[in-house]
Protein backbone atom coordinates (compact mmCIF):
# COMPACT_ATOMS: atom_id res chain seq x y z
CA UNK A 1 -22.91 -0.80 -2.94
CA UNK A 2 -21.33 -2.15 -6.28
CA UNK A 3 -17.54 -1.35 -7.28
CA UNK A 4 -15.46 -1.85 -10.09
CA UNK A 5 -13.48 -5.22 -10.27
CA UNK A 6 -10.31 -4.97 -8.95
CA UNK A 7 -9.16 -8.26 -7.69
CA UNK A 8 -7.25 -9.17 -10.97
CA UNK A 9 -4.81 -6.16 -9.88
CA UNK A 10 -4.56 -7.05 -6.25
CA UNK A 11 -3.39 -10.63 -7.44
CA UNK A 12 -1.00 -9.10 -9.75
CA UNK A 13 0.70 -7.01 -7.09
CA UNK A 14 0.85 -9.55 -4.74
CA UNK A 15 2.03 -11.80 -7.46
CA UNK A 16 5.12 -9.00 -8.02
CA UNK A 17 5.51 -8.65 -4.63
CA UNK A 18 6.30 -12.42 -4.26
CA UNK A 19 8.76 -12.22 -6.89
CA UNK A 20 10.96 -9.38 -4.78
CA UNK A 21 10.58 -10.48 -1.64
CA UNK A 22 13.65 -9.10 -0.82
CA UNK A 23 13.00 -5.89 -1.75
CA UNK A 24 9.71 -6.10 0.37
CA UNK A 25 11.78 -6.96 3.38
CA UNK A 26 14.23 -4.08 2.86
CA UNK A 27 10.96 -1.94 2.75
CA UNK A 28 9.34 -3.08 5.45
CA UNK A 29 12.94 -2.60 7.58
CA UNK A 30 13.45 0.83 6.56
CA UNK A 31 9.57 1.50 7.88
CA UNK A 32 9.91 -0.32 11.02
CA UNK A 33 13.18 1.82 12.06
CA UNK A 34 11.63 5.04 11.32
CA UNK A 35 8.04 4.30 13.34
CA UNK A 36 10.51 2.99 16.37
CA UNK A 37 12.35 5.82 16.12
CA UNK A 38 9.43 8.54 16.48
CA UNK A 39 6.88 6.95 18.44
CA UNK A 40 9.17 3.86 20.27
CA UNK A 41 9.69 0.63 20.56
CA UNK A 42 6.28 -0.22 22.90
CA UNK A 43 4.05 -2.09 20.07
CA UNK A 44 0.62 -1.07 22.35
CA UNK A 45 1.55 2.46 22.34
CA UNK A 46 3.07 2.72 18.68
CA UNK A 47 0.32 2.33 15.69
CA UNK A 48 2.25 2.68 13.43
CA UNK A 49 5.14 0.19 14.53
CA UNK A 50 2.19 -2.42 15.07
CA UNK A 51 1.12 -1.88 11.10
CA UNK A 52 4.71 -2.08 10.63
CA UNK A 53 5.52 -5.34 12.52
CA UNK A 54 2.00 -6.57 11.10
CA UNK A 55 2.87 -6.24 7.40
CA UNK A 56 6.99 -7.56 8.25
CA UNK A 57 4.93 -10.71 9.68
CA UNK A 58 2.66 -10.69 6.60
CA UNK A 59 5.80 -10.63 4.58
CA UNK A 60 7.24 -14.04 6.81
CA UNK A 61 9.95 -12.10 7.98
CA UNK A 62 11.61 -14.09 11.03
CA UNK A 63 10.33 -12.89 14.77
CA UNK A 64 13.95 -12.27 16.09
CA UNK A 65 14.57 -9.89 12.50
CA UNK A 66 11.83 -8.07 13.38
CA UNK A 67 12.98 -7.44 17.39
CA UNK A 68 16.50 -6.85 16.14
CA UNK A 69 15.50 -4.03 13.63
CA UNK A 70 12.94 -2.68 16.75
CA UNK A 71 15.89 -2.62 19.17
CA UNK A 72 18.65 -1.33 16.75
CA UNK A 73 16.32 2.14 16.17
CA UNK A 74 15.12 2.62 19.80
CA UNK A 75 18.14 1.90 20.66
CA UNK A 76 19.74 5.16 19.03
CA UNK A 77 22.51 3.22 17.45
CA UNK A 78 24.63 4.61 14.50
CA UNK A 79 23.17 4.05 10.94
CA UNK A 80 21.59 5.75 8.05
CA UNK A 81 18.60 8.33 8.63
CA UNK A 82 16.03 7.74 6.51
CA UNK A 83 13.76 10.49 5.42
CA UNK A 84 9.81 9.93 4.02
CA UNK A 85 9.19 12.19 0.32
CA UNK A 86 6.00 11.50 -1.54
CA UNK A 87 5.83 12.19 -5.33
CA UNK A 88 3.00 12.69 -7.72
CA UNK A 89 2.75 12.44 -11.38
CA UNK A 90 0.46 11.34 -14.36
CA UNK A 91 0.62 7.86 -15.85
CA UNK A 92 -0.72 6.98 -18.92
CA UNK A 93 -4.24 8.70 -20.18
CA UNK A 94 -3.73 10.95 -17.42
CA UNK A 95 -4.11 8.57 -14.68
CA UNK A 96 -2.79 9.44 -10.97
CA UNK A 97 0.14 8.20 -9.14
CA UNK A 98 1.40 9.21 -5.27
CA UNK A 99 4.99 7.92 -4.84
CA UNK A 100 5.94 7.83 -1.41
CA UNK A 101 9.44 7.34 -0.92
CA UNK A 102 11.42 6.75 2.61
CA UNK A 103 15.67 7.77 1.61
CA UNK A 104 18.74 9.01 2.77
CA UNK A 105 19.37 10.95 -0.50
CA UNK A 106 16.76 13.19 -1.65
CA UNK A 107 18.81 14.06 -5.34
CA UNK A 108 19.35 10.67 -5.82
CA UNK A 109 15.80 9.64 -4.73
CA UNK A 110 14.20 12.58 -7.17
CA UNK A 111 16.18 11.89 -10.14
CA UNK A 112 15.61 8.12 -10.42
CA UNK A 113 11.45 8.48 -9.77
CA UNK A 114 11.83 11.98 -12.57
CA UNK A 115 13.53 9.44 -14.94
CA UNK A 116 10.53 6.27 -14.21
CA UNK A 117 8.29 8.64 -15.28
CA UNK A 118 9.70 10.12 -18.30
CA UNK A 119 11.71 6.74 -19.18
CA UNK A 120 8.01 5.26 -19.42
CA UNK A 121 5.25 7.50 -20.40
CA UNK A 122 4.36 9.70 -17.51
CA UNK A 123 4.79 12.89 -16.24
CA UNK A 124 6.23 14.45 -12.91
CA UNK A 125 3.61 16.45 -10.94
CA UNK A 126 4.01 19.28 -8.22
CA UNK A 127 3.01 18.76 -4.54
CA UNK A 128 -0.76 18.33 -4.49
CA UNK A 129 -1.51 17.94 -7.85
CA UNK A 130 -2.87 14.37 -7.66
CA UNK A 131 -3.55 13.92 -3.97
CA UNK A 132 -6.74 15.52 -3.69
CA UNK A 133 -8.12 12.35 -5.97
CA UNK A 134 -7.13 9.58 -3.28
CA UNK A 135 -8.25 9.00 0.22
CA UNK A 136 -6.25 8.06 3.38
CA UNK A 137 -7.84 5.12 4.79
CA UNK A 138 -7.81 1.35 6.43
CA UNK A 139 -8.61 -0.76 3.12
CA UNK A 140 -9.41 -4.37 4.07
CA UNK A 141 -10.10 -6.97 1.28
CA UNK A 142 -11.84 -10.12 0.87
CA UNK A 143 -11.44 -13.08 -1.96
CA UNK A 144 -14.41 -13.53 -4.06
CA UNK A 145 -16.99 -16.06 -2.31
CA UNK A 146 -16.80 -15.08 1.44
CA UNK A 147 -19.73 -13.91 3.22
CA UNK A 148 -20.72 -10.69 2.15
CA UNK A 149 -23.80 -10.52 5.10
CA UNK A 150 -21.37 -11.41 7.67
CA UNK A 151 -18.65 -9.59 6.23
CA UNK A 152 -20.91 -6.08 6.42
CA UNK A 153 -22.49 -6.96 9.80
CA UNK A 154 -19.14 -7.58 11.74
CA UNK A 155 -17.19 -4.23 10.05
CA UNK A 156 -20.05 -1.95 10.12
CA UNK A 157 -20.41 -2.84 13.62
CA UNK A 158 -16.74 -2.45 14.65
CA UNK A 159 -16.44 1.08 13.12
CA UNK A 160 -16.09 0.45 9.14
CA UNK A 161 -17.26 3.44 6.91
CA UNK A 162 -18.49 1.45 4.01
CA UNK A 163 -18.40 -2.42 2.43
CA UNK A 164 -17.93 -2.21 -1.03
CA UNK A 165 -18.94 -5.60 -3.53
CA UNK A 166 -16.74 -5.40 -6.36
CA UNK A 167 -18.53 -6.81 -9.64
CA UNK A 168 -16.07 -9.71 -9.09
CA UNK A 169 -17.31 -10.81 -5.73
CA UNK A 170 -14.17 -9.31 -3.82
CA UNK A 171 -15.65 -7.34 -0.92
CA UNK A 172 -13.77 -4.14 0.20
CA UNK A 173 -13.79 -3.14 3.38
CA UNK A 174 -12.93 0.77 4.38
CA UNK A 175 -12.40 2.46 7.41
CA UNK A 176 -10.94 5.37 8.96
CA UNK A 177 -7.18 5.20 9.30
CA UNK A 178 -7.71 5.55 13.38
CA UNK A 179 -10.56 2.61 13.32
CA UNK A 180 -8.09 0.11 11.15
CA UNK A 181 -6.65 -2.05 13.89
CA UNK A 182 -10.46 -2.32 15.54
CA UNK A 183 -12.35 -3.41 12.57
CA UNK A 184 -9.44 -5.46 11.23
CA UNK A 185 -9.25 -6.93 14.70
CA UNK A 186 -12.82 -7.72 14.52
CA UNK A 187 -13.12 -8.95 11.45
CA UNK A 188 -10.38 -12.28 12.39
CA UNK A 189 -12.01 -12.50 15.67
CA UNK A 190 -14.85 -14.22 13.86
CA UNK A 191 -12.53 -16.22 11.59
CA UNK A 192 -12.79 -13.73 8.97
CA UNK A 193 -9.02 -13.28 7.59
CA UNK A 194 -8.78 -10.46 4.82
CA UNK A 195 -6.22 -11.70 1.55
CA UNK A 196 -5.24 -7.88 1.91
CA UNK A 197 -5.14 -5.31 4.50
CA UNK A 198 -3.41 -2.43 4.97
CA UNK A 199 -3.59 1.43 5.73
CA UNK A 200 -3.60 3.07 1.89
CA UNK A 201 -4.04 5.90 -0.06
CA UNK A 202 -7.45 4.56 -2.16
CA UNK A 203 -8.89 6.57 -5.52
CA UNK A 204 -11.40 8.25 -4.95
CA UNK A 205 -12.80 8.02 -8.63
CA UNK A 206 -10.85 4.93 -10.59
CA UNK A 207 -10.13 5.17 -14.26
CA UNK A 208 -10.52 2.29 -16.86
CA UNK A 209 -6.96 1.89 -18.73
CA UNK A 210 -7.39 -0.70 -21.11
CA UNK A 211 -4.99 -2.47 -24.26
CA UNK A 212 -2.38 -1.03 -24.86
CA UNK A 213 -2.48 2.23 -22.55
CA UNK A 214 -2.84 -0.25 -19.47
CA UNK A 215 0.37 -2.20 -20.81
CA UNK A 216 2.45 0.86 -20.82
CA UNK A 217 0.80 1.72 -17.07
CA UNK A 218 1.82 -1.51 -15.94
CA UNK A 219 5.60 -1.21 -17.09
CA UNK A 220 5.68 2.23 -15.62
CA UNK A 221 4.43 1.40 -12.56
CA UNK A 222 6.51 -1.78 -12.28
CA UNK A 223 9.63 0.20 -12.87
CA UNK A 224 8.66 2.96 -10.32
CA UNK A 225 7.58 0.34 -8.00
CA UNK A 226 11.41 -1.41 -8.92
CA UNK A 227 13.19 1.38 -7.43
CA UNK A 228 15.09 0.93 -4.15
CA UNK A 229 14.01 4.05 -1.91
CA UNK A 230 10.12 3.89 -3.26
CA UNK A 231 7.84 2.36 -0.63
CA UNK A 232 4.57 2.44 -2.17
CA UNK A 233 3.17 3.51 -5.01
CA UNK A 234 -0.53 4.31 -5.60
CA UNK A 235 -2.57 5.28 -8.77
CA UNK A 236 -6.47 5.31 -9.78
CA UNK A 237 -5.49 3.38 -12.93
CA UNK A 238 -8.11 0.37 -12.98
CA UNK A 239 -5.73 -1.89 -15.63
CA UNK A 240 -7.30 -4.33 -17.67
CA UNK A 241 -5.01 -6.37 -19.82
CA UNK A 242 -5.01 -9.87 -20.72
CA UNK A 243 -2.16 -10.20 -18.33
CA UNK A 244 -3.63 -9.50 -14.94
């Protein structure tokens, strides 16, 4: 089926994510600690450590940073406890936003993603009031020009619930967040390597923000995304600007 371009945006987040790198790692730490923590150290018998250690290595954080963060949690010693808070909220024109959040101060956290919001447009929303309009799912994208046949055969195959062809050529690849690993898995076992994969909270039903109104959703978003106990942030805001 035919989607809405959205490869312009995935460029311009990995573009930001380039440019704070160190932030990313610091992200990706915090994640890492609390996965070994709860479910252990064992990569094979910890999904969530594996998407963890998949997206440090995505990131080119060094092997022995990755083993030292993995033994400092299992190993119970003394540090900060981190706790995981999602947000939700309006952006411009109405459009929805999920904050998750992973902190060890929950007034500090609240205050600084309150002020985001009103500092730039948007509005703080109560528990639920957005979530309903996103999915939880495996998201797996391709660039423009690869195989869409082969792409659809090897996915559907493995498990995938749908391939999506965005009007760009991008083809989007969803699955079930249990089936990720499998169809991602699949997928490079026949030299097909996604420019973007990861377990996500997708829109269920995008909105166009355009001019303007997607200039002001960009700087809130960036700003939100800027702050040093937010995660990830998600929103059904399809931006189109002559920036991205």
């Amino acid at each position: 089926m035919s989607g809405h371009s959205k490869w312009a945006n995935i460029q311009h987040r990995k573009g930001r994510q380039d440019e704070k790198r160190g932030k990313i790692w610091t992200r990706i730490i915090r994640e890492i600690t609390v996965a070994a923590r709860a479910g252990g150290g064992d990569l094979s018998a910890n999904p969530r450590l594996r998407l963890a250690v998949d997206r440090a290595k995505g990131a080119n954080m060094p092997a022995d940073r990755i083993k030292y963060n993995i033994d400092k949690a299992t190993g119970n010693a003394e540090g900060i406890t981190y706790e995981e808070i999602r947000y939700e909220g309006y952006g411009i024109g109405g459009a929805a936003i999920i904050v998750d959040t992973m902190t060890d101060n929950r007034v500090r956290t609240v205050a600084e993603v309150r002020h985001a919001f009103a500092k730039f447009g948007g509005n703080m929303g109560t528990e639920g009031s957005v979530a309903f309009q996103f999915k939880h799912c495996g998201q797996i994208i391709f660039a423009p020009g690869v195989s869409e046949d082969k792409v659809m055969e090897v996915a559907l195959e493995s498990g995938a619930e749908d391939v999506i062809t965005d009007d760009d050529g991008a083809i989007e690849v969803i699955t079930a967040v249990a089936d990720f690993e499998t169809v991602k898995n699949a997928l490079e076992a026949v030299g097909l390597t996604p420019d973007d994969a990861q377990v996500t909270m997708r829109a269920e039903n995008p909105i166009e923000v355009t001019g303007d109104d997607a200039a002001r959703m960009q700087k809130l978003l960036d700003a939100l995304e800027d702050l040093d106990d937010v995660q990830d942030v998600y929103h059904n805001a399809e931006l189109e600007t002559d920036d991205l």
